[in-house]
C-alpha atoms as a PDB file:
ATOM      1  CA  UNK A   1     -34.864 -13.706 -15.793  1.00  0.00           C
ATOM      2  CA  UNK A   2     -32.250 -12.108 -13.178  1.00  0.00           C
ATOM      3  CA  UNK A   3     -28.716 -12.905 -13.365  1.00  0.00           C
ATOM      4  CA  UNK A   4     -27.631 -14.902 -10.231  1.00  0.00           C
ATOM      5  CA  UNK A   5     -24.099 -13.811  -9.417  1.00  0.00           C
ATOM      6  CA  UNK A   6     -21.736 -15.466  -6.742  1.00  0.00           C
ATOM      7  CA  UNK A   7     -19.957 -12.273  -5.092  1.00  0.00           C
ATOM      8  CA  UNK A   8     -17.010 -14.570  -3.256  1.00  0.00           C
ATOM      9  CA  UNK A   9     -16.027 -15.741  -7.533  1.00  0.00           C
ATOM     10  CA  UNK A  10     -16.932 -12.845  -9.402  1.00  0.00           C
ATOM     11  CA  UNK A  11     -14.205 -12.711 -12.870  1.00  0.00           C
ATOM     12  CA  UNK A  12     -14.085 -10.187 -15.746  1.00  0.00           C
ATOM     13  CA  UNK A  13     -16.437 -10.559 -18.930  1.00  0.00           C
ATOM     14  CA  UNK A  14     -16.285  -9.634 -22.640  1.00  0.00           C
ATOM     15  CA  UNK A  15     -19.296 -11.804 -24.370  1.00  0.00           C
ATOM     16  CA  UNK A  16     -20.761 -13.971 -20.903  1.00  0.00           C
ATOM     17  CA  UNK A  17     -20.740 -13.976 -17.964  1.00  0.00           C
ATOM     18  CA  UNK A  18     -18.043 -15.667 -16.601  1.00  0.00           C
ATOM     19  CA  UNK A  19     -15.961 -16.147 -19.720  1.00  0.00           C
ATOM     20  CA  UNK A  20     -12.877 -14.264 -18.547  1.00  0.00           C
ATOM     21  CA  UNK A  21     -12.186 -12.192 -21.087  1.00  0.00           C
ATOM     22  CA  UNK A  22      -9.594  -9.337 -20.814  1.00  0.00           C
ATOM     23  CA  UNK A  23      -8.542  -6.163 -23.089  1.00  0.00           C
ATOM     24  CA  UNK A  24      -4.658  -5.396 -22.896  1.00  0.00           C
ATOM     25  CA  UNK A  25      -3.399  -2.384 -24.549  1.00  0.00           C
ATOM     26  CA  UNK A  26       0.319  -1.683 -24.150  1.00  0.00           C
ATOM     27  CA  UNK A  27       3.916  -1.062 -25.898  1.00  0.00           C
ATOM     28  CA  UNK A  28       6.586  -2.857 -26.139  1.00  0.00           C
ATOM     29  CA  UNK A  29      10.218  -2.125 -27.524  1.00  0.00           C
ATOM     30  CA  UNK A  30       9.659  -4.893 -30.534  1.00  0.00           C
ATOM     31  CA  UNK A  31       9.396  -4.671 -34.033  1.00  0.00           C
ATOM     32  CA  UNK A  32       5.488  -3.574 -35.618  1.00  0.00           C
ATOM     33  CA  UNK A  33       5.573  -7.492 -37.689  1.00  0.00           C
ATOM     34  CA  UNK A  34       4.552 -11.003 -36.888  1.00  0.00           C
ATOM     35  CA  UNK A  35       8.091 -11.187 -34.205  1.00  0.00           C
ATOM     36  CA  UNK A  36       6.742  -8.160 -32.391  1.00  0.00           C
ATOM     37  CA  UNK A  37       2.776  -9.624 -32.263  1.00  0.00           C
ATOM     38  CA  UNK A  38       4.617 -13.056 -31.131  1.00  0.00           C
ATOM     39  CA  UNK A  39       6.378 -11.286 -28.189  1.00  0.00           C
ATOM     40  CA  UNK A  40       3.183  -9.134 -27.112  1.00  0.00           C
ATOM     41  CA  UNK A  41       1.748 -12.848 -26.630  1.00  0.00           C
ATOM     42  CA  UNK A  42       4.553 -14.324 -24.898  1.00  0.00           C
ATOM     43  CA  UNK A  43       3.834 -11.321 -22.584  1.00  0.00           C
ATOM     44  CA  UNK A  44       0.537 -12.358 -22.102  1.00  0.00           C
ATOM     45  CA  UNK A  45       0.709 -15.799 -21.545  1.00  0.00           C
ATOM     46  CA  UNK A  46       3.800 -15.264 -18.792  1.00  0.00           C
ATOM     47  CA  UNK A  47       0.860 -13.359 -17.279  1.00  0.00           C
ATOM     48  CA  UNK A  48      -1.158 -16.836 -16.833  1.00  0.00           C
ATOM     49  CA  UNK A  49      -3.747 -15.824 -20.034  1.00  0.00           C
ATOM     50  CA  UNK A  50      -4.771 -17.605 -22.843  1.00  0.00           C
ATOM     51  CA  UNK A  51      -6.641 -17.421 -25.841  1.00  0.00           C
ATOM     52  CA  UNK A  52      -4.483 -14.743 -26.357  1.00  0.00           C
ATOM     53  CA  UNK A  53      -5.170 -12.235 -29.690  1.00  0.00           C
ATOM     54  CA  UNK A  54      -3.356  -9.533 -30.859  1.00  0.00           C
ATOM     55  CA  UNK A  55      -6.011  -7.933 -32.778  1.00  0.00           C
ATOM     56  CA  UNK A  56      -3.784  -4.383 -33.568  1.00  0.00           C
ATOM     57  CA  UNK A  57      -0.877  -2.965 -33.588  1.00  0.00           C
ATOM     58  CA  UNK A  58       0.776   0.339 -34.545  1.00  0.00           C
ATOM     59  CA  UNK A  59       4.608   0.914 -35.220  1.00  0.00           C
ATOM     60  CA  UNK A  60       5.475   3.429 -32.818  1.00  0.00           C
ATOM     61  CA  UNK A  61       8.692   4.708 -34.296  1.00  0.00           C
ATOM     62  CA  UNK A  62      12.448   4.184 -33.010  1.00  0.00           C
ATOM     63  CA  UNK A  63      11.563   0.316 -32.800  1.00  0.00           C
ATOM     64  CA  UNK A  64       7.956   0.485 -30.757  1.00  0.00           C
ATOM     65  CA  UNK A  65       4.986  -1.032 -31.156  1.00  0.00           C
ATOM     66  CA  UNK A  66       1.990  -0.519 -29.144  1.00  0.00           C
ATOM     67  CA  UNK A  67      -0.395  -3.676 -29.277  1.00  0.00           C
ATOM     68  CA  UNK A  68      -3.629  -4.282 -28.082  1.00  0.00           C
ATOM     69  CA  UNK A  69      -4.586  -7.648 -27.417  1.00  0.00           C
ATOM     70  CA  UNK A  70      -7.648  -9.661 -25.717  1.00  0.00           C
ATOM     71  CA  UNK A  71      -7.237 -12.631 -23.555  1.00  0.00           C
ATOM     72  CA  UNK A  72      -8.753 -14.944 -21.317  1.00  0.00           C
ATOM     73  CA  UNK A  73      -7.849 -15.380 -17.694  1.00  0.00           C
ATOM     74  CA  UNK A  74      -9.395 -18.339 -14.675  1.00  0.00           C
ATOM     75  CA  UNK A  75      -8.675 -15.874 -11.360  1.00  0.00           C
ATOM     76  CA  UNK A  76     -11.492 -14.867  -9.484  1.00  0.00           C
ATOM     77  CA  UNK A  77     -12.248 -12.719  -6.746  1.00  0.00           C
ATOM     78  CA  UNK A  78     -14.118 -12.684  -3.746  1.00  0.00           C
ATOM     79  CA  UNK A  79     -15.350  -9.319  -3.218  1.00  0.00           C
ATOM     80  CA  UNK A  80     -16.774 -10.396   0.184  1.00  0.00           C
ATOM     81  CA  UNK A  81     -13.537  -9.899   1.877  1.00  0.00           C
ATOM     82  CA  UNK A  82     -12.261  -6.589   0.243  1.00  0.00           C
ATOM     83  CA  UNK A  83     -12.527  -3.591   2.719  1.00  0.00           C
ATOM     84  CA  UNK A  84     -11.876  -0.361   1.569  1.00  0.00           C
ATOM     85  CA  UNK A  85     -11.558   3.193   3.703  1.00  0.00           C
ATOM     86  CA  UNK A  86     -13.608   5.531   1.828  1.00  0.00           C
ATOM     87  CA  UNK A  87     -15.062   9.074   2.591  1.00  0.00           C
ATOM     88  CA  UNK A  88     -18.275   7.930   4.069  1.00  0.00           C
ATOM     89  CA  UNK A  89     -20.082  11.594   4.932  1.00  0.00           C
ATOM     90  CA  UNK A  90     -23.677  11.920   2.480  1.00  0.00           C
ATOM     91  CA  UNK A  91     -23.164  13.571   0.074  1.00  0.00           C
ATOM     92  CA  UNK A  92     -25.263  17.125  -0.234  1.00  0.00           C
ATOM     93  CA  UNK A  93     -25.947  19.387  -2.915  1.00  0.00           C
ATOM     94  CA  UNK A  94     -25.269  23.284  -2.996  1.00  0.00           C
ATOM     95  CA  UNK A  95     -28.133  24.443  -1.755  1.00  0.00           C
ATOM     96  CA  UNK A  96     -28.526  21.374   0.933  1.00  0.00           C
ATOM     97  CA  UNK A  97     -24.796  22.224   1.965  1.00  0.00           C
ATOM     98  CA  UNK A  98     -25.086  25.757   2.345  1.00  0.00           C
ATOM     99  CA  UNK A  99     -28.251  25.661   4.836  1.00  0.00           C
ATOM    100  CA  UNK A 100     -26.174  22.686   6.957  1.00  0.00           C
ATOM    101  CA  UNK A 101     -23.087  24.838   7.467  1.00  0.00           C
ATOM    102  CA  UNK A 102     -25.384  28.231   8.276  1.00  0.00           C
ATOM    103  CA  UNK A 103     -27.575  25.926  10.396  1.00  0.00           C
ATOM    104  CA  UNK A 104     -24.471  23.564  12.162  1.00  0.00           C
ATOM    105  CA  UNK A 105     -21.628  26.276  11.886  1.00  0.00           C
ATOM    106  CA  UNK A 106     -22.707  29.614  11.713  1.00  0.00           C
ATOM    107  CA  UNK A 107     -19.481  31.416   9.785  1.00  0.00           C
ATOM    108  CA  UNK A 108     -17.740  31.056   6.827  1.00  0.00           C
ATOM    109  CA  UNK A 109     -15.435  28.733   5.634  1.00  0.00           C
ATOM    110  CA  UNK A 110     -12.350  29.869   4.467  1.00  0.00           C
ATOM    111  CA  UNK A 111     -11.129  27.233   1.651  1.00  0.00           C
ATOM    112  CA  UNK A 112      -7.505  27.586  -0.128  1.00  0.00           C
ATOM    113  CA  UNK A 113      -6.908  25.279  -3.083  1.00  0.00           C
ATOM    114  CA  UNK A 114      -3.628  24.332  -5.028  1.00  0.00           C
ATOM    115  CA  UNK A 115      -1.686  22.131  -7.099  1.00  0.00           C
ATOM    116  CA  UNK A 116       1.975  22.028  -5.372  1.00  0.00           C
ATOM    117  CA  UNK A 117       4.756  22.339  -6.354  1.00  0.00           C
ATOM    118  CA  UNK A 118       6.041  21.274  -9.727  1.00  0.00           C
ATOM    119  CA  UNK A 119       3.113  20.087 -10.704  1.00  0.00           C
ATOM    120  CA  UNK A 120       1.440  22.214 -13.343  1.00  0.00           C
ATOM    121  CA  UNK A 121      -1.960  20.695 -14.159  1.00  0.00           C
ATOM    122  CA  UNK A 122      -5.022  22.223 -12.584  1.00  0.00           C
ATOM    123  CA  UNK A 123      -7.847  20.271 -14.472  1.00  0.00           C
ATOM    124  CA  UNK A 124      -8.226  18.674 -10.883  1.00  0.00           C
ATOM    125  CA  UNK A 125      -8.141  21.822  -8.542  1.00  0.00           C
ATOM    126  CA  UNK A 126     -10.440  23.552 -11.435  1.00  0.00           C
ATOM    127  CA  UNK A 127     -12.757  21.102 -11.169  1.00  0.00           C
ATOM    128  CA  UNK A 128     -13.173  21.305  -7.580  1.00  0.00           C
ATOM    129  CA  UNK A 129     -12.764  25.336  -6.708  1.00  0.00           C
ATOM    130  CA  UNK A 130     -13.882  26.865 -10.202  1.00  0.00           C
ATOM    131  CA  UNK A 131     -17.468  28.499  -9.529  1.00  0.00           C
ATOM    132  CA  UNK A 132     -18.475  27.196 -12.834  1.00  0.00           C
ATOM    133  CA  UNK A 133     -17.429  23.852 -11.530  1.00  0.00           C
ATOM    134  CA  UNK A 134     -17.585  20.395 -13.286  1.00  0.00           C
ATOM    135  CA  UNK A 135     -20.023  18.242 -15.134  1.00  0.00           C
ATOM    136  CA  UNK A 136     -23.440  20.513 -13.902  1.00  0.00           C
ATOM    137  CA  UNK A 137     -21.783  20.436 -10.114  1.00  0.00           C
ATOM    138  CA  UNK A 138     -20.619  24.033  -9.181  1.00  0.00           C
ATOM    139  CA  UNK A 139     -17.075  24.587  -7.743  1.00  0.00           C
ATOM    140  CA  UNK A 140     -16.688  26.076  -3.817  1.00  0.00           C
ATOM    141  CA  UNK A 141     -16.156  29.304  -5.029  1.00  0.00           C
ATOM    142  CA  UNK A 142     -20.071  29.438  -6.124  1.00  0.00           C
ATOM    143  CA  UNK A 143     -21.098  28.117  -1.994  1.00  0.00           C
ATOM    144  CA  UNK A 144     -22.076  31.424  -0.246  1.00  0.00           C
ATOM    145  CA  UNK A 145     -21.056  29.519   2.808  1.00  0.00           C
ATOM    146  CA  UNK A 146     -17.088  29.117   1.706  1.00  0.00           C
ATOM    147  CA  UNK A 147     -14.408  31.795   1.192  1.00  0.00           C
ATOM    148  CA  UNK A 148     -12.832  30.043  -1.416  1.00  0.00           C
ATOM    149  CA  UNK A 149      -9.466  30.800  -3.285  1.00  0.00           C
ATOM    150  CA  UNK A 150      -8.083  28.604  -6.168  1.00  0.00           C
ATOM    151  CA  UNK A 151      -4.030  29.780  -5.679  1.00  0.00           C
ATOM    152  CA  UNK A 152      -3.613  28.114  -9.112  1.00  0.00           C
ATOM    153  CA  UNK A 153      -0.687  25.673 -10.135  1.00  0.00           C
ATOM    154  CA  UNK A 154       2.982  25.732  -9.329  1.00  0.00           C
ATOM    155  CA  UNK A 155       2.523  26.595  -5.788  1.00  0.00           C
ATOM    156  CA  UNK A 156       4.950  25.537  -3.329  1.00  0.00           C
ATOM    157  CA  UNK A 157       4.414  24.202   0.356  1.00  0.00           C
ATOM    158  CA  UNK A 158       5.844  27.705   1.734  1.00  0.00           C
ATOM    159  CA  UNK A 159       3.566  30.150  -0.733  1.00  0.00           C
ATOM    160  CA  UNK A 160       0.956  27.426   0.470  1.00  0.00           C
ATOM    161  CA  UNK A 161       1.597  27.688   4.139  1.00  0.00           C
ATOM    162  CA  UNK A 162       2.102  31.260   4.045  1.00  0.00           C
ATOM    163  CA  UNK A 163      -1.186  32.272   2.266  1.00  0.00           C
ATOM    164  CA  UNK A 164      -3.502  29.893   4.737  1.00  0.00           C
ATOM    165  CA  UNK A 165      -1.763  31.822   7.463  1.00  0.00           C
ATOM    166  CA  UNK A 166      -2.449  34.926   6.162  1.00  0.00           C
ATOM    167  CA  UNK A 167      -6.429  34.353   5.611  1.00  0.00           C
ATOM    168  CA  UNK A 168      -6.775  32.462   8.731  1.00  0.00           C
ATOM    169  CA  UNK A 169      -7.647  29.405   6.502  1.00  0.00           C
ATOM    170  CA  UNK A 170      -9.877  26.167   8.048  1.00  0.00           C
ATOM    171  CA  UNK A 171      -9.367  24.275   4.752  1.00  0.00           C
ATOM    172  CA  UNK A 172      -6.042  23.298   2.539  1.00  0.00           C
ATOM    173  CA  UNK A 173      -7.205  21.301  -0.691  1.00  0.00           C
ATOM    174  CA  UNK A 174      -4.287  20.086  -2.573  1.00  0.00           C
ATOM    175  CA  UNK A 175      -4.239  18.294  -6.090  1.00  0.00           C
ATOM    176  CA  UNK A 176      -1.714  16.477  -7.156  1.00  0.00           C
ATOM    177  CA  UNK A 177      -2.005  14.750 -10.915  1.00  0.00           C
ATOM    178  CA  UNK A 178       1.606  14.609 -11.927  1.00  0.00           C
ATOM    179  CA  UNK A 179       2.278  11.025 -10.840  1.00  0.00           C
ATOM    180  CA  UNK A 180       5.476   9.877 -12.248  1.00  0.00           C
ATOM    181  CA  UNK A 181       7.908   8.744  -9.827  1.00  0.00           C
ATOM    182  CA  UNK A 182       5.761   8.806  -6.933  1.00  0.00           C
ATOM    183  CA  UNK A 183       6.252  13.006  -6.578  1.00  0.00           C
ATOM    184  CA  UNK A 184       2.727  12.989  -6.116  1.00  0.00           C
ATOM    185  CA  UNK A 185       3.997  11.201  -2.503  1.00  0.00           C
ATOM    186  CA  UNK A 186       6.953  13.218  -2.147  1.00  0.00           C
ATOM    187  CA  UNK A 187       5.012  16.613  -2.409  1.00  0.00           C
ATOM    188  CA  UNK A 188       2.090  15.565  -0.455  1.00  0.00           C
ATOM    189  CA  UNK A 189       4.113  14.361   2.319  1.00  0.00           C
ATOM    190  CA  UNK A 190       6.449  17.626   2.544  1.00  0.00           C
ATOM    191  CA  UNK A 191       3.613  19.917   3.128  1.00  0.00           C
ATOM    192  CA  UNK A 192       2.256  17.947   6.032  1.00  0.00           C
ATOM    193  CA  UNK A 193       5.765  18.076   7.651  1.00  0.00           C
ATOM    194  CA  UNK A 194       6.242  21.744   6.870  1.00  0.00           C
ATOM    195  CA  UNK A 195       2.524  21.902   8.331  1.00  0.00           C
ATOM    196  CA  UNK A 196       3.539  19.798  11.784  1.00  0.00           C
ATOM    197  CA  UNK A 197       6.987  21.748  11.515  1.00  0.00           C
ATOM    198  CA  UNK A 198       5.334  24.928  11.965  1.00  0.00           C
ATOM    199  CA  UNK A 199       2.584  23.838  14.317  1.00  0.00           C
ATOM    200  CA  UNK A 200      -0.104  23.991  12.139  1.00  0.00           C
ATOM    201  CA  UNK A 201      -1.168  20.654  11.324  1.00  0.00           C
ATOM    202  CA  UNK A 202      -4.166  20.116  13.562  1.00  0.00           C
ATOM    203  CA  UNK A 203      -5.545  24.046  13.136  1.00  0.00           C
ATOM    204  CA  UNK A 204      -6.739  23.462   9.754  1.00  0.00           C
ATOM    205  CA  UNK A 205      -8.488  20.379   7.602  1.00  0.00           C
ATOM    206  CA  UNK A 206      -5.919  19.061   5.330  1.00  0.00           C
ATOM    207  CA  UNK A 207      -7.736  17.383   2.225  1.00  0.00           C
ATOM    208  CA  UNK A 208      -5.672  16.107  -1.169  1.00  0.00           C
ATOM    209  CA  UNK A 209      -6.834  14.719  -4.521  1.00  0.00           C
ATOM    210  CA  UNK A 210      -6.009  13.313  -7.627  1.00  0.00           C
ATOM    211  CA  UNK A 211      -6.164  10.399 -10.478  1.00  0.00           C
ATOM    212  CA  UNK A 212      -4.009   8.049  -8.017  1.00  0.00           C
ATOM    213  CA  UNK A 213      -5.077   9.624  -4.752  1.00  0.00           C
ATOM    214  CA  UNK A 214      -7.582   7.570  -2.476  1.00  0.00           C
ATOM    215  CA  UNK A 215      -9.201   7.979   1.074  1.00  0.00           C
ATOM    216  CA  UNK A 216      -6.857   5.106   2.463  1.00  0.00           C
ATOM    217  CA  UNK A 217      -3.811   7.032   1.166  1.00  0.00           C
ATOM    218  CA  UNK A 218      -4.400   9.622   2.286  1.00  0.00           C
ATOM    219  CA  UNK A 219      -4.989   9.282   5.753  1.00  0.00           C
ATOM    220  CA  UNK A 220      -1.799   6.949   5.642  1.00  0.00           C
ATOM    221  CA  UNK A 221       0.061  10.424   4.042  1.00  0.00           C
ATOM    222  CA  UNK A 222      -1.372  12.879   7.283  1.00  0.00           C
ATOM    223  CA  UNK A 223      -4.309  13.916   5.739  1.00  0.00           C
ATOM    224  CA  UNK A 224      -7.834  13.796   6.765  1.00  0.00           C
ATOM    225  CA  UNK A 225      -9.369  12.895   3.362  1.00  0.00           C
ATOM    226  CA  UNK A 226      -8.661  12.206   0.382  1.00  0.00           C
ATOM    227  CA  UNK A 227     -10.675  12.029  -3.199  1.00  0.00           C
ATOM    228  CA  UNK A 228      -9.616  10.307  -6.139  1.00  0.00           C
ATOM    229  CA  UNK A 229     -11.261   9.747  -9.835  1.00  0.00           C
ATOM    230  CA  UNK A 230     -15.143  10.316  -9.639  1.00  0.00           C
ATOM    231  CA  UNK A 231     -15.122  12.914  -6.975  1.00  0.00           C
ATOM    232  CA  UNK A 232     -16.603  16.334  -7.085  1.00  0.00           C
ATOM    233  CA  UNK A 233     -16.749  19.848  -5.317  1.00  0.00           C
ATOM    234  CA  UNK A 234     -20.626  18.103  -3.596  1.00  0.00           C
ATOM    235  CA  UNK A 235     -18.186  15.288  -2.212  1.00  0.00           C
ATOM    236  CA  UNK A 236     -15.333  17.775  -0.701  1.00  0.00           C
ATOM    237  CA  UNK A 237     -18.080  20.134   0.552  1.00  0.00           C
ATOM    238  CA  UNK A 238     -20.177  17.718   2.198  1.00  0.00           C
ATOM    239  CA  UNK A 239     -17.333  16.257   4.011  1.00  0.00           C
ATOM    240  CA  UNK A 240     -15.950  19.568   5.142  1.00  0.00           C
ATOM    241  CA  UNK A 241     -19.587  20.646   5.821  1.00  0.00           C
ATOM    242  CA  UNK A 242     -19.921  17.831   8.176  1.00  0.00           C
ATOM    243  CA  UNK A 243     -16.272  17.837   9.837  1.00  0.00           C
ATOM    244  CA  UNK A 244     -16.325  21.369  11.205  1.00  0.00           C
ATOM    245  CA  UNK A 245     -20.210  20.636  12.603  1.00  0.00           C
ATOM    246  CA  UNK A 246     -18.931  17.110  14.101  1.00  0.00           C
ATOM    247  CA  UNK A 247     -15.875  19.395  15.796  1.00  0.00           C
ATOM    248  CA  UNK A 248     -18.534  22.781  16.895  1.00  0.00           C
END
């Protein structure tokens, strides 16, 4: 028997449908006894929950605890009226990618990839560029149809700039996973005014990822796409695959 499900009240589940049910797991600045587990609740129920359980907690050190708790809450959502900008190019495989751009472009691609900045974690600009790519999807380097060059982290806006002027680039690709603060915003936002500053901005496809990077915030940022969790080097090629035969 199918499950008939009301998209305009859909709510989370733990056991049935419908019932509500919520994992929480955070810290708080309280004692690890039964005052600490008592203010983790009050948390929770300021929230609107109820049925609220603490079932663990961990002393933390230095008078933290970190609890995690399930609870129970009545909101709903209607997922009828959510609209969401997303990348909406198909999504193409190596092989399928490579044959569009020699069949729709003619020439070579010439990607540059960094992670500005401060920021010093490349697991996302890896994942994208590497030719041994990411979870059996090969990075651009691998694409016979892209010049591709992964600058590393730790690279500022200038080096950035500089280097895409250099090799005649058509493609920036920034990652940004350092979050804290909003510098993710700050960063991203710089190089598209050093890019406009210098005249630059509309010669080359400006593309930006990351864990708290979306399409919609990106384009809201100066950028023409962006890709957040669950994106990989198929999803970035594609789209650059099909921008530059959209613009031939």
């Amino acid at each position: 028997m199918s499950i008939i499900i009301d998209p305009t009240k859909i709510k989370p589940y733990g056991d049935t449908l419908d019932d509500g049910r919520m994992q929480f797991s955070f810290s708080l600045p309280a004692p690890a006894n039964e005052q600490g587990k008592e203010a983790a609740k009050i948390v929770l129920s300021k929230m609107g929950l109820d049925e609220i359980e603490i079932c663990y907690y961990k002393d933390l050190g230095e008078g933290f605890t970190h609890f995690i708790a399930y609870a129970n809450t009545s909101v709903t959502v209607d997922l009828t009226t959510i609209k969401v900008k997303t990348v909406e190019t198909p999504v193409m495989d190596m092989k399928e990618t490579e044959e569009f751009v020699e069949n729709n472009i003619g020439r070579t691609l010439t990607v540059i990839g960094a992670c500005i900045e401060s920021d010093a974690h490349t697991v996302g600009i890896d994942a994208i560029m590497n030719m041994k790519g990411y979870d059996h999807r090969y990075g651009l380097e691998r694409y016979k149809c892209f010049n591709a060059l992964n600058m590393g982290a730790q690279v500022t806006s200038e080096e950035l700039l500089a280097k895409a002027a250099e090799l005649d680039a058509d493609i920036i690709l920034v990652s940004q996973i350092v979050t804290q603060k909003d510098i993710h915003i700050k960063n991203l936002t710089r190089l598209i005014e050093m890019a406009e500053a210098e005249g630059v901005r509309d010669k080359m496809l400006f593309l930006c990822g990351g864990p708290r990077i979306n399409h919609e915030l990106a384009i809201e940022l100066g950028y023409d796409a962006g890709f957040g969790t669950g994106s990989y080097a198929t999803d970035v090629a594609s789209f650059i695959a099909f921008h530059y035969a959209e613009k031939k």
